[in-house]
N, C-alpha and C. Protein backbone atom coordinates (compact mmCIF):
# COMPACT_ATOMS: atom_id res chain seq x y z
N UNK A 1 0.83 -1.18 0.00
CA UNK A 1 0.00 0.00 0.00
C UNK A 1 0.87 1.25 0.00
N UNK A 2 2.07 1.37 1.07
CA UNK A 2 2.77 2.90 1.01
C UNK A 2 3.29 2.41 -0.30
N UNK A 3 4.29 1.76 -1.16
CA UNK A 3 4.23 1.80 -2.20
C UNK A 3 3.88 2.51 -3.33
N UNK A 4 2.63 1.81 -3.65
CA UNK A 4 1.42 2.55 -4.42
C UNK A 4 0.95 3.79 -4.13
N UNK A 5 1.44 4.61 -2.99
CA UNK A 5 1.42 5.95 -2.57
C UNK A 5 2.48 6.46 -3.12
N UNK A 6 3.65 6.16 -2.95
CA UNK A 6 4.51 6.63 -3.05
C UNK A 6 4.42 6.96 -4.79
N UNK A 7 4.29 5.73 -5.53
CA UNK A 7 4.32 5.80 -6.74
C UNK A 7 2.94 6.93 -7.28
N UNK A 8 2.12 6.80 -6.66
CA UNK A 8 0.63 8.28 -7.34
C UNK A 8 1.06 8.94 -7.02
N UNK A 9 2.10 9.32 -6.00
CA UNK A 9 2.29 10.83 -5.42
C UNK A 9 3.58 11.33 -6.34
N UNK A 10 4.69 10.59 -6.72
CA UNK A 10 5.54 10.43 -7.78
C UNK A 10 4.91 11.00 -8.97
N UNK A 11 3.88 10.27 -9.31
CA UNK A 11 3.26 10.60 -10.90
C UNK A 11 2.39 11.39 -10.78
N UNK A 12 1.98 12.09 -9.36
CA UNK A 12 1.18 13.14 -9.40
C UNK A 12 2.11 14.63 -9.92
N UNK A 13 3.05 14.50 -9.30
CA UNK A 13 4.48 15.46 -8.89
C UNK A 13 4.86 15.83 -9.94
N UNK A 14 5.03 14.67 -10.77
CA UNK A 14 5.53 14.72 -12.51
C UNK A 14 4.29 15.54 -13.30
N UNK A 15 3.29 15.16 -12.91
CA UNK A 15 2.14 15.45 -13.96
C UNK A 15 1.90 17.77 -14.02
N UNK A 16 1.88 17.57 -12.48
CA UNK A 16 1.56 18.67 -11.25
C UNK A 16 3.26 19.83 -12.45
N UNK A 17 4.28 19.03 -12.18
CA UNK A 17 5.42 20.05 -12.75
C UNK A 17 5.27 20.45 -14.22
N UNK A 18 4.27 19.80 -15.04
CA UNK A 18 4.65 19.64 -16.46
C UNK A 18 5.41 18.64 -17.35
N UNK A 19 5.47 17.78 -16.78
CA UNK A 19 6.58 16.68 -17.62
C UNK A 19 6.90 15.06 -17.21
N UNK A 20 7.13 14.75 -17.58
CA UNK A 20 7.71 14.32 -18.93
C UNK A 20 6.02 14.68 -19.80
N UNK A 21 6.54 15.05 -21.13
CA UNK A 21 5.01 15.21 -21.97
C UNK A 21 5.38 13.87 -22.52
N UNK A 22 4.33 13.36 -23.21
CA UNK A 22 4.38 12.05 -23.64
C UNK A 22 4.06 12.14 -25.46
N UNK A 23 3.52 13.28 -25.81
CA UNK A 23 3.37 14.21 -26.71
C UNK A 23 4.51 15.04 -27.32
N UNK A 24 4.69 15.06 -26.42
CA UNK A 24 6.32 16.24 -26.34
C UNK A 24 7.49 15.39 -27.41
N UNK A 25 7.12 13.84 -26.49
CA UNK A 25 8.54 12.78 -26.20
C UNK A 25 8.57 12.33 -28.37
N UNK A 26 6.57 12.04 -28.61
CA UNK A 26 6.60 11.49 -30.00
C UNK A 26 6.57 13.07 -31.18
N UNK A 27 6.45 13.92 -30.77
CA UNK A 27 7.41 14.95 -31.75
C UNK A 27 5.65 15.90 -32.16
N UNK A 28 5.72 16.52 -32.83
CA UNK A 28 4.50 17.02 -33.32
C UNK A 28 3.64 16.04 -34.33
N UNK A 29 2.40 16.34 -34.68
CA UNK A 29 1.58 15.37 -35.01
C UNK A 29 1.62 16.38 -36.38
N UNK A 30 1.44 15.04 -37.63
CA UNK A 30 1.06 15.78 -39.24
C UNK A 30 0.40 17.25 -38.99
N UNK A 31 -0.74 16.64 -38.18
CA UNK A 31 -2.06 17.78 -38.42
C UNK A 31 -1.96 19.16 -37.65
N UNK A 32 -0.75 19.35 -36.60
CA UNK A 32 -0.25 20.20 -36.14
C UNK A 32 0.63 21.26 -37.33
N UNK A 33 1.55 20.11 -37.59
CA UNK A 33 2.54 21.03 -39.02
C UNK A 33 1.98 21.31 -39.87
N UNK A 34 0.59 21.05 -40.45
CA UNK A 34 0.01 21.54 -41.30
C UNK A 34 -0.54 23.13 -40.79
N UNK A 35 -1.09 22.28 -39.64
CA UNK A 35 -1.61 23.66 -39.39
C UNK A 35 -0.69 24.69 -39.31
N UNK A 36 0.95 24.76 -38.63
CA UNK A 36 1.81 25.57 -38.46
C UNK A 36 2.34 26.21 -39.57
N UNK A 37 2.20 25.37 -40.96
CA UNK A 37 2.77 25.56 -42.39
C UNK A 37 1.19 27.24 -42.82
N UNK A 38 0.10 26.90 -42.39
CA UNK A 38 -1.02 27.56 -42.73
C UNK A 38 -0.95 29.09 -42.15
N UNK A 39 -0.36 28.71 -40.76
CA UNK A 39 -0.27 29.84 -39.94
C UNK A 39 1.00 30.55 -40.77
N UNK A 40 2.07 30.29 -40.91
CA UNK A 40 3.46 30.81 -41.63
C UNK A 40 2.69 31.50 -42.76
N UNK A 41 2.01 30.60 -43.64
CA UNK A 41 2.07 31.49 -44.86
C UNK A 41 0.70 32.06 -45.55
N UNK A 42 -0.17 31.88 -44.02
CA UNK A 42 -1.70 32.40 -44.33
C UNK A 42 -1.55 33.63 -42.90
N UNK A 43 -2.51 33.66 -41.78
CA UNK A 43 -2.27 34.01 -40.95
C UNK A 43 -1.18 35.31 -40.41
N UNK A 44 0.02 34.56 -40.16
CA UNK A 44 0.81 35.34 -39.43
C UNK A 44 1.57 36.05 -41.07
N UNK A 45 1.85 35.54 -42.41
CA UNK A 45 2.08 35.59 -43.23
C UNK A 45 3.97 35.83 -43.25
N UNK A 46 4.35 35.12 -42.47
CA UNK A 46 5.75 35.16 -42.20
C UNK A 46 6.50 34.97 -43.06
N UNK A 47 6.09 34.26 -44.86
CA UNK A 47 6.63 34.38 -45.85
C UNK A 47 7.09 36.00 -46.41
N UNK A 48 6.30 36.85 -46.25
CA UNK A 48 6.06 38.22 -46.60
C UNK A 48 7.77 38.27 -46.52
N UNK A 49 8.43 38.01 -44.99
CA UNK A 49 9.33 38.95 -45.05
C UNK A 49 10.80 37.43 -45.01
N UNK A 50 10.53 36.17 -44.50
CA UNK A 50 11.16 35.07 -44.70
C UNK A 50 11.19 34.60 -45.84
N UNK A 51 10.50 34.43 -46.65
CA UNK A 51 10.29 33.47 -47.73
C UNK A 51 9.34 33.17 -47.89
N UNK A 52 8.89 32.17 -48.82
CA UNK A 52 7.91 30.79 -48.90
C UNK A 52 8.26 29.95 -48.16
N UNK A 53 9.94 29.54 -48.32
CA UNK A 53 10.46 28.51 -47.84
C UNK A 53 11.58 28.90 -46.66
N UNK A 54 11.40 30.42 -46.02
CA UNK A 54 12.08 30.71 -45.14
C UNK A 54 13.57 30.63 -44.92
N UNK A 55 13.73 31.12 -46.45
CA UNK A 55 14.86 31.19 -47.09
C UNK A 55 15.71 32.73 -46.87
N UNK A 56 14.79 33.54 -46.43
CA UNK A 56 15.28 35.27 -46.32
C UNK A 56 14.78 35.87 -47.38
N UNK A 57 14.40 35.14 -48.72
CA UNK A 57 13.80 35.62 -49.77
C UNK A 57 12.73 35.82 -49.55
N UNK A 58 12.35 37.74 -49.25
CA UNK A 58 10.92 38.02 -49.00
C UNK A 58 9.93 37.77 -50.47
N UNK A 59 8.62 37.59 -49.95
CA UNK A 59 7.83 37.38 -50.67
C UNK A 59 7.25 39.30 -51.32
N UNK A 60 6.83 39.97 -50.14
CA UNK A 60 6.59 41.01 -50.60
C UNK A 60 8.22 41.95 -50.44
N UNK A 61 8.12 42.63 -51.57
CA UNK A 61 9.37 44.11 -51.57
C UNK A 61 9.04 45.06 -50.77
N UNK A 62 8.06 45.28 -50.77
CA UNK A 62 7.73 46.09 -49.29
C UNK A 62 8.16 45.74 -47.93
N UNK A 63 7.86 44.77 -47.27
CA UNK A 63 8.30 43.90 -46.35
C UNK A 63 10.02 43.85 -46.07
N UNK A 64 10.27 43.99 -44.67
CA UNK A 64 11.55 44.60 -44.06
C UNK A 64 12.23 42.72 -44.47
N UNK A 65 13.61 42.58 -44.62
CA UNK A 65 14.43 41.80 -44.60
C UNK A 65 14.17 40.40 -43.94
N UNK A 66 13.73 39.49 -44.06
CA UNK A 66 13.72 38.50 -42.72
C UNK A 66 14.75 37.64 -42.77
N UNK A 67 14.94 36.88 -41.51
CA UNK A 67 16.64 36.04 -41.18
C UNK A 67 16.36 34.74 -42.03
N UNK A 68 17.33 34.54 -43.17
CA UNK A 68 17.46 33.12 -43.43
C UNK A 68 17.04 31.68 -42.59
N UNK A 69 16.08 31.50 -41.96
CA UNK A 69 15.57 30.15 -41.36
C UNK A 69 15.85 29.19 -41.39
N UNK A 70 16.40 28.93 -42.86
CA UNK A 70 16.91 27.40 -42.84
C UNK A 70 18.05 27.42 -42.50
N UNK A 71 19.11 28.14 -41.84
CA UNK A 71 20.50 28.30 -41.47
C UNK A 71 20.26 28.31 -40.00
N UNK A 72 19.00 28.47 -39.39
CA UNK A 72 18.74 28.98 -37.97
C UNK A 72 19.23 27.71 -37.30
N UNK A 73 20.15 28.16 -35.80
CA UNK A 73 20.47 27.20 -34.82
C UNK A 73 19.14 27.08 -33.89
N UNK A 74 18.45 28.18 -33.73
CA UNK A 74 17.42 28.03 -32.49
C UNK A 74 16.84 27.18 -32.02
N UNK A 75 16.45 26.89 -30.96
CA UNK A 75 15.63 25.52 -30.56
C UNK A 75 14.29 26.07 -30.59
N UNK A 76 13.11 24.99 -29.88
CA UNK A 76 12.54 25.28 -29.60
C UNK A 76 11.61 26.67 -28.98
N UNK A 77 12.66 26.61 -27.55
CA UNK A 77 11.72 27.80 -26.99
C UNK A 77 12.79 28.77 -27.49
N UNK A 78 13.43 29.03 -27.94
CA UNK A 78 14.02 29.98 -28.61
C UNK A 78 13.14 30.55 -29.91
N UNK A 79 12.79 29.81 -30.84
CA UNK A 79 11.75 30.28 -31.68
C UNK A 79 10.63 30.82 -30.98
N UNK A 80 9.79 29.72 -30.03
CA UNK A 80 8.45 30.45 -29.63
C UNK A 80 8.85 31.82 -28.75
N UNK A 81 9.84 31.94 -27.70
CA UNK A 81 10.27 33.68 -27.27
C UNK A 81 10.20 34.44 -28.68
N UNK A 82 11.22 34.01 -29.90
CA UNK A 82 11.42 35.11 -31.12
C UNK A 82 9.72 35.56 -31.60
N UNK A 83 8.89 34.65 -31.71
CA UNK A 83 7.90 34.33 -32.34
C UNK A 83 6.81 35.53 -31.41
N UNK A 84 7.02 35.25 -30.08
CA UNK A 84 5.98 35.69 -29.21
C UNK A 84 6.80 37.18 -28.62
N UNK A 85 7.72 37.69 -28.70
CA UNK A 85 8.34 38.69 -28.13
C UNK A 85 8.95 40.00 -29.10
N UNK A 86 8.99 39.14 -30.75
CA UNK A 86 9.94 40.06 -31.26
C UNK A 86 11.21 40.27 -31.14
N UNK A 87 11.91 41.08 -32.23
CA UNK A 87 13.08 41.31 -32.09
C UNK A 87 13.03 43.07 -31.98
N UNK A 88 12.90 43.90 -30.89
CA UNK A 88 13.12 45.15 -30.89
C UNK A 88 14.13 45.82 -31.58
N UNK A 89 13.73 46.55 -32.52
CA UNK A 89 15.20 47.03 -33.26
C UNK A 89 15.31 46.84 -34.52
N UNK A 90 14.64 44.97 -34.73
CA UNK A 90 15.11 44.32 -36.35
C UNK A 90 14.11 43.89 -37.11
N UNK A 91 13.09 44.41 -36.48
CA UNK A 91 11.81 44.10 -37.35
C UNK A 91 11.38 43.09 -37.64
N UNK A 92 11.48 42.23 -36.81
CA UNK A 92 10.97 41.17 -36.01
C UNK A 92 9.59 41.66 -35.33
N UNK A 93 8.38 41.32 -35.74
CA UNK A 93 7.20 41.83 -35.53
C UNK A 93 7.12 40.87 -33.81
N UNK A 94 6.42 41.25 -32.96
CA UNK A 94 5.84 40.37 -31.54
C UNK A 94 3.89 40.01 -31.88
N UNK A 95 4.22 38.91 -32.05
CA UNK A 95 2.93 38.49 -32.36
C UNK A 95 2.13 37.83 -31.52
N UNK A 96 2.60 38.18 -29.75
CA UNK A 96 1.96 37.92 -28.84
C UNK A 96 1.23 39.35 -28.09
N UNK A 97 -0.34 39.69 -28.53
CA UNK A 97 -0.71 40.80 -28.21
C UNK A 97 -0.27 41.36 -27.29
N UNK A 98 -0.04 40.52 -26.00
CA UNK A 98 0.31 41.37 -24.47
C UNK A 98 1.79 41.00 -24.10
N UNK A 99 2.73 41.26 -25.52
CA UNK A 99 4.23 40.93 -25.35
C UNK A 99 4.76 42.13 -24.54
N UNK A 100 4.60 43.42 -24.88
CA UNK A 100 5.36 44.32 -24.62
C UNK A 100 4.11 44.92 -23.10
N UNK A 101 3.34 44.47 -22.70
CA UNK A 101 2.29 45.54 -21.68
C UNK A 101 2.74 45.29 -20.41
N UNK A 102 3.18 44.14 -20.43
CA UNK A 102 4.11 43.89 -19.14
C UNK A 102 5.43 43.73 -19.55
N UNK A 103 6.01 42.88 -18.49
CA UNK A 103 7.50 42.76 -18.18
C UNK A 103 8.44 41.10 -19.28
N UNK A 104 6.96 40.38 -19.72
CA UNK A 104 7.16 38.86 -19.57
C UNK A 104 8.46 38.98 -20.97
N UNK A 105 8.54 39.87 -21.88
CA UNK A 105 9.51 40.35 -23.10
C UNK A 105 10.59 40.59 -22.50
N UNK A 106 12.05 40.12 -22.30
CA UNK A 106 13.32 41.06 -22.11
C UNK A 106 13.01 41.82 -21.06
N UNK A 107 12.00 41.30 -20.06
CA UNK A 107 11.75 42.22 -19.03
C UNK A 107 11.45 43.86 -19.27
N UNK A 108 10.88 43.97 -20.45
CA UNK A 108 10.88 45.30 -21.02
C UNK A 108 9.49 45.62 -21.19
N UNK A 109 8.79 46.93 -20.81
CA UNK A 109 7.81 47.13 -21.24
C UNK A 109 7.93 48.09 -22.56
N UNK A 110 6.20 48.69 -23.18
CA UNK A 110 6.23 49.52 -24.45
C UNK A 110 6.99 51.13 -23.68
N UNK A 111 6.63 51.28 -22.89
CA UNK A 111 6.99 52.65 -22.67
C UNK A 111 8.65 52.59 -22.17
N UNK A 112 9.39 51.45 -21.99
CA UNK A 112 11.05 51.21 -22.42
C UNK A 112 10.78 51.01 -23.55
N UNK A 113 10.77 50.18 -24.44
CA UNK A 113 11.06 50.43 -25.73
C UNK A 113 11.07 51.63 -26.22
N UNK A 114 9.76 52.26 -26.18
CA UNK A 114 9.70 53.79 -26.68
C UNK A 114 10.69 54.72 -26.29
N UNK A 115 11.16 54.48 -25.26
CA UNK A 115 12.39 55.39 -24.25
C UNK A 115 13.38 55.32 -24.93
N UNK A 116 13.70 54.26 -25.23
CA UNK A 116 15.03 53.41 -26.26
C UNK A 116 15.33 53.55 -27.50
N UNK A 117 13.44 54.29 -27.89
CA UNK A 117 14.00 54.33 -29.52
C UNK A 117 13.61 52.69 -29.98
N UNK A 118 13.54 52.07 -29.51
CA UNK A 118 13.12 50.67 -30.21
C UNK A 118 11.85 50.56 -30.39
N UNK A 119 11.74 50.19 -32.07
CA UNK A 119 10.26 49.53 -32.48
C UNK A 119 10.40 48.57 -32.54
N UNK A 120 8.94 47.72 -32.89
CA UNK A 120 8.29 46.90 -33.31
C UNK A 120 7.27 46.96 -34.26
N UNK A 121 7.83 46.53 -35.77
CA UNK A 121 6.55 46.39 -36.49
C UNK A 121 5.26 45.90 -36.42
N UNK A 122 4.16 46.29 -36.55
CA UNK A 122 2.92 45.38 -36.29
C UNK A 122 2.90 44.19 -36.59
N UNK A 123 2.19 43.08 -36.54
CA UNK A 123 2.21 41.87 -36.85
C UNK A 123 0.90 41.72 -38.04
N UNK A 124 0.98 40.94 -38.94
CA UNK A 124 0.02 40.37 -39.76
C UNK A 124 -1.22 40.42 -39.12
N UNK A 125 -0.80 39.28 -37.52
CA UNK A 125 -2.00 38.98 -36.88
C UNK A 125 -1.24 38.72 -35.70
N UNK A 126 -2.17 38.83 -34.38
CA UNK A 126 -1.48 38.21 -33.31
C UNK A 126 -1.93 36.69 -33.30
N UNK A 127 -1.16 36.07 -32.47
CA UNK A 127 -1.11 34.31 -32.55
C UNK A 127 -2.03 33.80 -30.81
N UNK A 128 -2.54 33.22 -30.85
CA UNK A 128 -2.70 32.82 -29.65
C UNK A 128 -1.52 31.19 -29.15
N UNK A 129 -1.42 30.93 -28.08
CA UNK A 129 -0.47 30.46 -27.53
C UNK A 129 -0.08 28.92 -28.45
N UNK A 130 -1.30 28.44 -28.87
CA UNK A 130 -1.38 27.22 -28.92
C UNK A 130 -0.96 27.53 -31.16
N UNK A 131 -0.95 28.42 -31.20
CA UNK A 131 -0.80 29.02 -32.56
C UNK A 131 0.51 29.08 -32.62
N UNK A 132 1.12 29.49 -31.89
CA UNK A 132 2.76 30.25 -31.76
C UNK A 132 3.55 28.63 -31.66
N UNK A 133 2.57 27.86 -31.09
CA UNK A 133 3.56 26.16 -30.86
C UNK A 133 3.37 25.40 -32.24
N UNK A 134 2.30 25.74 -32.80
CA UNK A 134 2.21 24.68 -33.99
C UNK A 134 2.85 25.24 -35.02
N UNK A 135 3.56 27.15 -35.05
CA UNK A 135 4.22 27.63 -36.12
C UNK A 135 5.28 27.22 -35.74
N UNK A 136 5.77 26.85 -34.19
CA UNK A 136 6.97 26.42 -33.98
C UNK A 136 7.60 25.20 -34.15
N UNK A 137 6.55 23.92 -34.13
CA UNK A 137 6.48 22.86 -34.63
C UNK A 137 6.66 22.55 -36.11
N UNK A 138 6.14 23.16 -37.03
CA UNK A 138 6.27 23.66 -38.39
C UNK A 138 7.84 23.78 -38.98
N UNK A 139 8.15 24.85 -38.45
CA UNK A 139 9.35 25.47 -38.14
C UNK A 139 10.47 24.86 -37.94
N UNK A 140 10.43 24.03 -37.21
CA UNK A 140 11.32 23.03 -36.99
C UNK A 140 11.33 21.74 -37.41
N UNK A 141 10.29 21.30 -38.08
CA UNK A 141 9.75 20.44 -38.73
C UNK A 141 10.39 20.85 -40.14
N UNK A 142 10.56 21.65 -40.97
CA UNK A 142 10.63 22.03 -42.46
C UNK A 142 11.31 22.93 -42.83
N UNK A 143 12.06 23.68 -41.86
CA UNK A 143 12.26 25.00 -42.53
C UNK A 143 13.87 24.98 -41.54
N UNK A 144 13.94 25.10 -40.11
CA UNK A 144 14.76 25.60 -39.65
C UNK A 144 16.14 24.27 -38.79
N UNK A 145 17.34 24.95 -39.28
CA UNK A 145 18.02 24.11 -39.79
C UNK A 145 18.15 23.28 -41.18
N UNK A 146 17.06 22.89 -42.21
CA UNK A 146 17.11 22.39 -42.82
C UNK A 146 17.84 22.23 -44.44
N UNK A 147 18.81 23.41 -44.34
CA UNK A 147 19.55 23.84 -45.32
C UNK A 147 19.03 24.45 -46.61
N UNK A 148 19.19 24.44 -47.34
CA UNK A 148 19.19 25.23 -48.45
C UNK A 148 18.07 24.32 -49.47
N UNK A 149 17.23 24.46 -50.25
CA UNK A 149 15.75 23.97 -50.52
C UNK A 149 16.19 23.37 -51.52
N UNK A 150 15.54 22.15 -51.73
CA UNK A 150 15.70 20.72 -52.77
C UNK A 150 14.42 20.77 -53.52
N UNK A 151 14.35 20.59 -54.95
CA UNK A 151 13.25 19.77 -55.13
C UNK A 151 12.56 18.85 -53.86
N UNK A 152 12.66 17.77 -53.53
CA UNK A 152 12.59 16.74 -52.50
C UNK A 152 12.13 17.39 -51.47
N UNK A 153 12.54 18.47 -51.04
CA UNK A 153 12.28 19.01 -49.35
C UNK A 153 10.79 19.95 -50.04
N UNK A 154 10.78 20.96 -50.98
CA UNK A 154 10.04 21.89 -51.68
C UNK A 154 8.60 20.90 -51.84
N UNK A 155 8.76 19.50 -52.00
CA UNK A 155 7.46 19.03 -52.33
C UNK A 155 7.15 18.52 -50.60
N UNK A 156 8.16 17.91 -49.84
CA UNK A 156 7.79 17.64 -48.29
C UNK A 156 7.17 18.89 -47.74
N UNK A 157 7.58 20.21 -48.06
CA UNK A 157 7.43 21.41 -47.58
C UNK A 157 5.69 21.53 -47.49
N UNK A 158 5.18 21.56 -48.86
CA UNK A 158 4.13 21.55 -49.48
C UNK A 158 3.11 20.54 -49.66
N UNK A 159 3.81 19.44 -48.90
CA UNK A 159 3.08 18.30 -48.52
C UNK A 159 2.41 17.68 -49.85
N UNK A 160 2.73 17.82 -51.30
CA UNK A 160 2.58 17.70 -52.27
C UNK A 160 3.21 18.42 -53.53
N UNK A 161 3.09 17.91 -54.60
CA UNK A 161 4.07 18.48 -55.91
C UNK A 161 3.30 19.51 -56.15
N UNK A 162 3.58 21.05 -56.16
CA UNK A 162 3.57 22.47 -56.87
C UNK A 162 4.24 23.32 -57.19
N UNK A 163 3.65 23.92 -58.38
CA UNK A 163 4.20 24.84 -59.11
C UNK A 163 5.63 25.22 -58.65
N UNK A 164 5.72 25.71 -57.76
CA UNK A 164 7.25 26.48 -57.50
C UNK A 164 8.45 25.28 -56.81
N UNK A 165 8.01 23.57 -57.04
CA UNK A 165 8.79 23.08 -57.06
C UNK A 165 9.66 22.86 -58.21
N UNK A 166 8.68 23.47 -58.94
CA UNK A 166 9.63 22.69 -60.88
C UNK A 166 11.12 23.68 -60.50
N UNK A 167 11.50 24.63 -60.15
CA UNK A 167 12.37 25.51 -59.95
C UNK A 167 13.49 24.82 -59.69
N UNK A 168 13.50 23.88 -58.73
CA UNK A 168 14.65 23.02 -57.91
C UNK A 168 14.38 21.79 -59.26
């Protein structure tokens, strides 16, 4: 019996901290990266200033410079902070509405930034939380780290053969 205490109170402890995810452990699901691929280049429209293929090659000329992606070291929560906080300064949009109203950004609020001289471009759209994980899932799934774009990767990308694969 203490045993079997010991062990629920164990797996309560684990559950109670966040972890081990068991979700986490088997990687993102298809229907997540789809959705994260939708959010990139519908939604948040992160091609505009990355790519299609998050290459640095903006889609619109209007649209400020974005960082080559497929060269990116970042991990995980390194993308979702970039994703949800911005890059003050580099035009890196914060696509978490209440990034800058408190402290939870670089410990920085809007009225430091403003002090500083640092913007932030608007965002396409803001993301809600569970939005910002499946672009990050995406992301790391297809684009970041993944080197320089193949035929082969261009149709994995796209989850099927189109048009702007004939290129590669």
């Amino acid at each position: 019996m203490t045993t079997r205490i010991l062990w629920i109170s164990g797996l309560a402890a684990v559950v109670l901290a966040g972890g081990p995810s068991f979700a986490a452990a088997q990687g993102p699901s298809d229907a997540n990266i789809r959705a994260g691929r939708r959010i990139y280049t519908q939604k948040a429209d992160c091609q505009a200033c990355h790519g299609w293929s998050g290459d640095g090659v903006r889609m619109d000329p209007q649209s400020p410079d974005g960082a080559n992606l497929r060269v990116s070291t970042l991990d995980r929560d390194q993308l979702i902070f970039v994703i949800k906080c911005g890059l003050p300064g580099r035009d890196m949009p914060a696509f978490d509405r209440l990034s800058y109203s408190d402290d939870r950004c670089l410990g920085r609020t809007q009225a430091d930034l403003d002090r500083m001289g640092l913007r932030l471009p608007d965002p396409a759209a803001t993301l809600q939380n569970r939005e910002v994980e499946r672009l990050a899932d995406f992301l790391l799934a297809k684009v970041v780290g993944q080197g320089e774009m193949t035929r082969e990767k261009c149709v994995d990308f796209w989850g099927e053969e189109v048009d702007v694969c004939n290129e590669f």
